[in-house]
Structures are given as C-alpha cells and as structure tokens.
PDB file of N, CA and C in Angstrom:
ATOM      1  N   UNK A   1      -9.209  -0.368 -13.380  1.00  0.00           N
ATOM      2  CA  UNK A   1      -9.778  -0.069 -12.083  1.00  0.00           C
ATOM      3  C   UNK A   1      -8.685  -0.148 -11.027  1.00  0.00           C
ATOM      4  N   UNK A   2      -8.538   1.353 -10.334  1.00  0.00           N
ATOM      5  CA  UNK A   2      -7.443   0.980  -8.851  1.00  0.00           C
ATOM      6  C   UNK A   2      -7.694  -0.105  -7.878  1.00  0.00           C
ATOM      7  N   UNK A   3      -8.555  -0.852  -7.931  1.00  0.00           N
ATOM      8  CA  UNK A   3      -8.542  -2.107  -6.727  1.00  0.00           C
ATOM      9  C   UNK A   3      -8.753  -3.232  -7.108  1.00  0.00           C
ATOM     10  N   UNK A   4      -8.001  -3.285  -8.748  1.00  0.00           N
ATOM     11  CA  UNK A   4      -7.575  -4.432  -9.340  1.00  0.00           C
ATOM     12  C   UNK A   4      -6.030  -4.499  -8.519  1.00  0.00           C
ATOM     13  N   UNK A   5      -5.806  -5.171  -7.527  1.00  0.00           N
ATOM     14  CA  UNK A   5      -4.432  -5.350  -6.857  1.00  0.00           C
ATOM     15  C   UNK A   5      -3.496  -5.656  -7.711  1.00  0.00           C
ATOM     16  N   UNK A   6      -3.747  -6.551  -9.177  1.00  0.00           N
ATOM     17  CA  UNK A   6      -2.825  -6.860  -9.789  1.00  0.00           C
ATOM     18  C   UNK A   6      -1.562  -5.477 -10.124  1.00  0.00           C
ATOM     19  N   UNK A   7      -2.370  -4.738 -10.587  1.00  0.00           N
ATOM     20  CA  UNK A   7      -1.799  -3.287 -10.733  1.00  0.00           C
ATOM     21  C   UNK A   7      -0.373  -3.480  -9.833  1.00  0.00           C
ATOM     22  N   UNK A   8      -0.142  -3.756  -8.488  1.00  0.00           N
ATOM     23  CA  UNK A   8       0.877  -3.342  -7.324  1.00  0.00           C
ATOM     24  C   UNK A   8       1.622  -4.580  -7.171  1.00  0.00           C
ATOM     25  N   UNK A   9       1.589  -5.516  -8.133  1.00  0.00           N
ATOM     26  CA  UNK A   9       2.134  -6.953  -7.646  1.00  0.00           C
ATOM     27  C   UNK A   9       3.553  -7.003  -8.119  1.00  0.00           C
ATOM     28  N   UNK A  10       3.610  -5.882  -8.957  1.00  0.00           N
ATOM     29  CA  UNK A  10       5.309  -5.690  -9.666  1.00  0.00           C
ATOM     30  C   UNK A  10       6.278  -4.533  -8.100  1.00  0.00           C
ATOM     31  N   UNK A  11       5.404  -4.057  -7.203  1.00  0.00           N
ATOM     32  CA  UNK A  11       6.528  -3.409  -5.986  1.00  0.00           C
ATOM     33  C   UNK A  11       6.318  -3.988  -4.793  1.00  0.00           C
ATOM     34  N   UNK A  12       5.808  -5.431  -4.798  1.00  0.00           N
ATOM     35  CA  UNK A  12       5.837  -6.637  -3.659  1.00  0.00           C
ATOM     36  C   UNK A  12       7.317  -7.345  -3.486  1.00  0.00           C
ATOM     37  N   UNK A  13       8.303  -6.492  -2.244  1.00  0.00           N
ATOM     38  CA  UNK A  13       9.245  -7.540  -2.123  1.00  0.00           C
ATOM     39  C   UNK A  13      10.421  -6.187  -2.403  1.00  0.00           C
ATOM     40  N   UNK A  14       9.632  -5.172  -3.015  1.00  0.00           N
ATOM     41  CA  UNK A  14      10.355  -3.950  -2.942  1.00  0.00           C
ATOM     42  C   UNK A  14      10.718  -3.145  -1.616  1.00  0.00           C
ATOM     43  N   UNK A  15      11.420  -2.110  -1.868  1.00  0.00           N
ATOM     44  CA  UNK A  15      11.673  -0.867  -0.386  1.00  0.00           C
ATOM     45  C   UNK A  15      10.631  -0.236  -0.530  1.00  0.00           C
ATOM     46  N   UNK A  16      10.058  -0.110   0.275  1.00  0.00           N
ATOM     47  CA  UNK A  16       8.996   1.210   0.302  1.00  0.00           C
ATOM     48  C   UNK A  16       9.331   2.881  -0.839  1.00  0.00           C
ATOM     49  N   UNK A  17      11.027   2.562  -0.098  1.00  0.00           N
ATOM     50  CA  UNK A  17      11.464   3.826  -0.272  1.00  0.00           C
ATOM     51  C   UNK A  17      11.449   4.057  -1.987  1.00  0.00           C
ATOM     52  N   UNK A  18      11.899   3.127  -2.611  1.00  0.00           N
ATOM     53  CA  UNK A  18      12.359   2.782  -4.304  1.00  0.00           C
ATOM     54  C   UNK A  18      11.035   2.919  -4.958  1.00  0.00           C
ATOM     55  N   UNK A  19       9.754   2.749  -4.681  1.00  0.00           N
ATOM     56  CA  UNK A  19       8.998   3.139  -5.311  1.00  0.00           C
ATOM     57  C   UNK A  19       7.541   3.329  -4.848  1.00  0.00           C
ATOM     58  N   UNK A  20       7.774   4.305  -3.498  1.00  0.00           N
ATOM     59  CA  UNK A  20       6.237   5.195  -3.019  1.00  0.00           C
ATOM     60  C   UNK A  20       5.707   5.643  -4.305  1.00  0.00           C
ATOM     61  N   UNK A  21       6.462   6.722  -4.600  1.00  0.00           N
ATOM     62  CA  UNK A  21       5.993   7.601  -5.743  1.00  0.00           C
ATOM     63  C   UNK A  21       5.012   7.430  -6.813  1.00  0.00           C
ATOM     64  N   UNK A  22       5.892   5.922  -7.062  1.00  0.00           N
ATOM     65  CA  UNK A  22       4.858   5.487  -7.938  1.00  0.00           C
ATOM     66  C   UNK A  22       3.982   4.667  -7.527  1.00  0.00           C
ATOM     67  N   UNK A  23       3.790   3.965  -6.824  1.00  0.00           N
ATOM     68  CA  UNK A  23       2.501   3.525  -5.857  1.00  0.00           C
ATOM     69  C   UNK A  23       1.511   4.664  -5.914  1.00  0.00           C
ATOM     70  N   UNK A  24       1.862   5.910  -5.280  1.00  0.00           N
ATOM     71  CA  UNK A  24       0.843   6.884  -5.226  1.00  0.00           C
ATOM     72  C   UNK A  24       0.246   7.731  -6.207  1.00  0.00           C
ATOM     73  N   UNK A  25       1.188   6.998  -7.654  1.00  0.00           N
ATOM     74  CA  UNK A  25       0.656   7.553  -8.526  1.00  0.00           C
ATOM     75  C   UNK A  25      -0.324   7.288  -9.416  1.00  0.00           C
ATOM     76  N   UNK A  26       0.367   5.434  -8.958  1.00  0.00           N
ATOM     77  CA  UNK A  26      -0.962   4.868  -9.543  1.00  0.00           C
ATOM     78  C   UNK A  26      -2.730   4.745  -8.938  1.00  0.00           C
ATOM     79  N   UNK A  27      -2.247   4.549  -7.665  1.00  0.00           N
ATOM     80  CA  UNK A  27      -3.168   4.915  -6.751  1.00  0.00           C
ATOM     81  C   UNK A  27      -4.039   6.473  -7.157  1.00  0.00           C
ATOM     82  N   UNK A  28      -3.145   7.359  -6.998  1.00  0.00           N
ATOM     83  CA  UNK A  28      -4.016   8.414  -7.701  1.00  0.00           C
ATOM     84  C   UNK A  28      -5.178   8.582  -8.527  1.00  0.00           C
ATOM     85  N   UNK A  29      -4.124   7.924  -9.646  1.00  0.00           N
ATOM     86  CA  UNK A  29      -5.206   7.828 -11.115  1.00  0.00           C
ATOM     87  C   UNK A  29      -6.474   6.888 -10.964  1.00  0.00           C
ATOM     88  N   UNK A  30      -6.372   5.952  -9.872  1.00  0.00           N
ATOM     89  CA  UNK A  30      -7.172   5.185 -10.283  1.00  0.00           C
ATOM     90  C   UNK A  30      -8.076   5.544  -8.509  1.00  0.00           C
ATOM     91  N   UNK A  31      -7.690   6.835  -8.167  1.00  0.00           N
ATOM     92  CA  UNK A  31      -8.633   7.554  -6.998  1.00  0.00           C
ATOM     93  C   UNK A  31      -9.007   7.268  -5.664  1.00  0.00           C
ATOM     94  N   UNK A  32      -7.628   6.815  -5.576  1.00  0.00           N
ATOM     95  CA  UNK A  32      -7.653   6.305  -4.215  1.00  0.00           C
ATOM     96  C   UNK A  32      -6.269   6.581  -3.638  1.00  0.00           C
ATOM     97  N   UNK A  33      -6.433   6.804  -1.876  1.00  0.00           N
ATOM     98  CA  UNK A  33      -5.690   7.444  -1.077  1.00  0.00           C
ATOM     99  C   UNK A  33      -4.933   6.279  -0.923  1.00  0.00           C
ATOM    100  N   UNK A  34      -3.681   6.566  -0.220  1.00  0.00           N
ATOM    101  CA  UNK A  34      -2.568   5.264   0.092  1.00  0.00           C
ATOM    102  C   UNK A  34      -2.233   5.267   1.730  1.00  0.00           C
ATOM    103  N   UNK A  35      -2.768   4.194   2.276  1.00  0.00           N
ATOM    104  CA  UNK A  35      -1.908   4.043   3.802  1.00  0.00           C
ATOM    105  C   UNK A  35      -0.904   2.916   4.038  1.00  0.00           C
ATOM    106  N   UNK A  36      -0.195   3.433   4.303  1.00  0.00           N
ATOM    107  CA  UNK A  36       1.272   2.972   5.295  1.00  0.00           C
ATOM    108  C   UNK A  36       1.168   2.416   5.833  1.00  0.00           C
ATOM    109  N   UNK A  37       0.997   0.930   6.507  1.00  0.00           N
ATOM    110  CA  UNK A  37       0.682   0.320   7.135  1.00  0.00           C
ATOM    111  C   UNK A  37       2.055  -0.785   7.689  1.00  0.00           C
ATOM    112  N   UNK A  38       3.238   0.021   8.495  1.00  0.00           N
ATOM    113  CA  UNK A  38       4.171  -0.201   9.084  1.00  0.00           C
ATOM    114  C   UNK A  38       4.759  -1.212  10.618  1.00  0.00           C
ATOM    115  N   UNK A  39       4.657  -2.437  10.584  1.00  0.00           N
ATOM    116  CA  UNK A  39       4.724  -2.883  11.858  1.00  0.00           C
ATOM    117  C   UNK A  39       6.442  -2.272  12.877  1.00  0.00           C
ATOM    118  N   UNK A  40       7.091  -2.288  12.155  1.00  0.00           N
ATOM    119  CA  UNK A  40       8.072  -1.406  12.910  1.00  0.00           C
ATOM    120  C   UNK A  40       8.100   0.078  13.197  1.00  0.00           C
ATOM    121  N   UNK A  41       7.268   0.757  12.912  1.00  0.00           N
ATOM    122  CA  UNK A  41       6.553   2.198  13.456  1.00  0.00           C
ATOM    123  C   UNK A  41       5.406   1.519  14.471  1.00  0.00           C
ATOM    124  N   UNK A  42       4.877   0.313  15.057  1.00  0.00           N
ATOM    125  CA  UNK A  42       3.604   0.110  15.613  1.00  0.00           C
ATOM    126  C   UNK A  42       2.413   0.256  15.235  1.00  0.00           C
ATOM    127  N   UNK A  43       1.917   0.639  13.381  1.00  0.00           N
ATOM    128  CA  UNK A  43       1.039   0.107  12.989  1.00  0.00           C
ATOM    129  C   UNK A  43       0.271  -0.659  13.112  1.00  0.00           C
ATOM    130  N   UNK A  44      -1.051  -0.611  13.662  1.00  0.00           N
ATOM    131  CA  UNK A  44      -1.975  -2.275  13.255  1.00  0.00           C
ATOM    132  C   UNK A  44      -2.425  -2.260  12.342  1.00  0.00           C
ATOM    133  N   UNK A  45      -3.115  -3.420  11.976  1.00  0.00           N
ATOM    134  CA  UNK A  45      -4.159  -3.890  10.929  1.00  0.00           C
ATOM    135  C   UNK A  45      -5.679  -2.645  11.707  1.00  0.00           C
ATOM    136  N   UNK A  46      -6.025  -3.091  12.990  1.00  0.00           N
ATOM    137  CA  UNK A  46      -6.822  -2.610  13.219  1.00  0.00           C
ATOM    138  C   UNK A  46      -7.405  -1.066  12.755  1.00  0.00           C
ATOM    139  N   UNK A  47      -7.548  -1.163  11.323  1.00  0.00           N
ATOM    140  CA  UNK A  47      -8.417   0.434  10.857  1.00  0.00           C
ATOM    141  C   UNK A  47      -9.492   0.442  10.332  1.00  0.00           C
ATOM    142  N   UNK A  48     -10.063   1.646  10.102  1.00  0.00           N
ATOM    143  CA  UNK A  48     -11.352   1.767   9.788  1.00  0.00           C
ATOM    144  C   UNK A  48     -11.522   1.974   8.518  1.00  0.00           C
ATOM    145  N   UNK A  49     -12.496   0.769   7.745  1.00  0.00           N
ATOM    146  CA  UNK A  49     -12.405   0.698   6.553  1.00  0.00           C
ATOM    147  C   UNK A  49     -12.948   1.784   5.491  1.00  0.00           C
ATOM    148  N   UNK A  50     -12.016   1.947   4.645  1.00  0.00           N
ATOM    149  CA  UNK A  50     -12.769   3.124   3.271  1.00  0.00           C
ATOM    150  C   UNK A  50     -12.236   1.835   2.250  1.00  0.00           C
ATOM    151  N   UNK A  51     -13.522   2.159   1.343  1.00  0.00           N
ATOM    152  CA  UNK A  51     -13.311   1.408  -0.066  1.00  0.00           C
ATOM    153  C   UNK A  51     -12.663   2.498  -0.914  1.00  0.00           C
ATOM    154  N   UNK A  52     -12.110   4.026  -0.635  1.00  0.00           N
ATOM    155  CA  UNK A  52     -11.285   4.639  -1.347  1.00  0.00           C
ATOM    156  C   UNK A  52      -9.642   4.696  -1.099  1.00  0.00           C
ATOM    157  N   UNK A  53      -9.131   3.555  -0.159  1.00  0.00           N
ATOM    158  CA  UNK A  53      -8.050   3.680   0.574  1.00  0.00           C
ATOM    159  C   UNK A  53      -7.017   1.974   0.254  1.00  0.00           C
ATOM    160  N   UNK A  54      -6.036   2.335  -0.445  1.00  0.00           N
ATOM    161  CA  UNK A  54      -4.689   1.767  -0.801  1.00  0.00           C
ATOM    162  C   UNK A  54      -4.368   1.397   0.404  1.00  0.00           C
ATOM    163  N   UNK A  55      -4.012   0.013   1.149  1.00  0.00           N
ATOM    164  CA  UNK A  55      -3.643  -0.050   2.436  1.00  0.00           C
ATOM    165  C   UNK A  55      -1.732  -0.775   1.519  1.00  0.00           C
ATOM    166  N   UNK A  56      -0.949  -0.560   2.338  1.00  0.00           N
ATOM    167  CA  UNK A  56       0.152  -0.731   1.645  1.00  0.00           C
ATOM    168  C   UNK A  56       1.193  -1.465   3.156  1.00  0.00           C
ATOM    169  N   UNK A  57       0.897  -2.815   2.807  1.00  0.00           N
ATOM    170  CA  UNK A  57       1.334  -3.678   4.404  1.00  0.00           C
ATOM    171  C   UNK A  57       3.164  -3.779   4.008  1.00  0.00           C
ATOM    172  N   UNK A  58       3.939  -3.424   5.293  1.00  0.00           N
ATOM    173  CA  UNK A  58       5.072  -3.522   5.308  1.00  0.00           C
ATOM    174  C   UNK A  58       5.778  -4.557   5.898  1.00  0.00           C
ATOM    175  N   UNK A  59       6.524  -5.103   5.592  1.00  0.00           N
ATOM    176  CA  UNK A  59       7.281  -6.515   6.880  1.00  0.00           C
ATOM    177  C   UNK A  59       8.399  -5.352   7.552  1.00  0.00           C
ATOM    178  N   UNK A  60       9.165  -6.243   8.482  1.00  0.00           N
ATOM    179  CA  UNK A  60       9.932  -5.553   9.447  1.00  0.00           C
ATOM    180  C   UNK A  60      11.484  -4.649   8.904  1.00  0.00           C
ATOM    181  N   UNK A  61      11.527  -5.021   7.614  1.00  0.00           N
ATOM    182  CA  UNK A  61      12.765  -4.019   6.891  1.00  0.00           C
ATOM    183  C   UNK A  61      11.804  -3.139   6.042  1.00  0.00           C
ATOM    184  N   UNK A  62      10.629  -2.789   6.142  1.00  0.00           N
ATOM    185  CA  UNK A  62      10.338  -1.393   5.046  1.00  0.00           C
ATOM    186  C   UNK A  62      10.204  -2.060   3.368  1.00  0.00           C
ATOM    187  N   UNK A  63      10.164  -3.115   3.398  1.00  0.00           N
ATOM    188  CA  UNK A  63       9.986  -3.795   2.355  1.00  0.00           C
ATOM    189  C   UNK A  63       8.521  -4.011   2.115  1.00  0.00           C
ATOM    190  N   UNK A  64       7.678  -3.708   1.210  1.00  0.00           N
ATOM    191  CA  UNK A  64       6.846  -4.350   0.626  1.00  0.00           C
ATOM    192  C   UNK A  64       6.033  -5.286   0.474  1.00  0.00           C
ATOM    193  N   UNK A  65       5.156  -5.693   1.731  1.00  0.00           N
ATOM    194  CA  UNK A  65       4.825  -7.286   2.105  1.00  0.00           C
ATOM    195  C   UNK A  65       3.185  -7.635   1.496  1.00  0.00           C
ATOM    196  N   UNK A  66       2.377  -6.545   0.538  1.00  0.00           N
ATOM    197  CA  UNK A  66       0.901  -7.130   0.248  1.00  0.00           C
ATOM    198  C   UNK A  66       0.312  -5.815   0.015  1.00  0.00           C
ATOM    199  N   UNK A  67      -0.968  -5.658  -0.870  1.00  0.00           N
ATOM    200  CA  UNK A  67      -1.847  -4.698  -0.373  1.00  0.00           C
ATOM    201  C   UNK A  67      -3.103  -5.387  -0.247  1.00  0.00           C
ATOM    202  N   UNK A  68      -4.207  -4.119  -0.074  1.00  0.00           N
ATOM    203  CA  UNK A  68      -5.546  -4.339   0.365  1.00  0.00           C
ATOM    204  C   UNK A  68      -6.417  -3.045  -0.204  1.00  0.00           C
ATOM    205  N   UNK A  69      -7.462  -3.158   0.093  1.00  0.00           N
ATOM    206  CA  UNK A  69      -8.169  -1.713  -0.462  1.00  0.00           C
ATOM    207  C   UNK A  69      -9.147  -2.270   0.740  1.00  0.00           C
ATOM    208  N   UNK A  70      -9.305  -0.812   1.319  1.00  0.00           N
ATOM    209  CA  UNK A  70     -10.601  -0.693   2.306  1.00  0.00           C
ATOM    210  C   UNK A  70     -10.005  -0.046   3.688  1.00  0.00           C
TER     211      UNK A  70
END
C-alpha cells in the first residue's frame, strides 16, 4: 500500500534532487500524486488535504526532511 510511509524512509536525509524520480515512481504505483513541500521556495504546511497526495517535507538545503499522505 502507497501510504505505508515505511516505503520512503530509505530517501529521508537525501537531496531531493538524487532521488525525485524514484519517489514518484513509487508513489505512482502505489497511486498517488507527490507534493513538494519546500520551506526555502515559501511553502507552507497550510494545504488542502487529499488522501491521494505524497506530501514530501523539505528542510532548508533541499534535503529530505519526512513525508505525509493527505
């Protein structure tokens, strides 16, 4: 199931950049969209929840800081 988080706990601490791809691929398969959720672009938390949506939280170098689904 895609919102078993365990799935994403191996690109926590990663670059964004080193492995979107596959974030979104797994995300894919398991049917769900992926958001970016960037505090150095001015991202908030503040969004509107979908239970089909990969939230993908960044710290301040583009690194990899958690996910969420909703």
């Amino acid at each position: 199931m895609g919102q078993d988080l365990r799935l994403y706990k191996p690109f926590i601490g990663r670059q964004l950049i080193d492995c979107v791809d596959t974030i979104k691929l797994v995300a894919r398969i398991h049917h769900l969209s992926v958001n970016v959720l960037d505090p150095a672009n001015g991202i908030s938390s503040n969004i509107d929840v979908n239970p089909n949506r990969l939230n993908v939280w960044l710290d301040d170098g583009s690194h990899v800081k958690k996910f969420t689904v909703g």
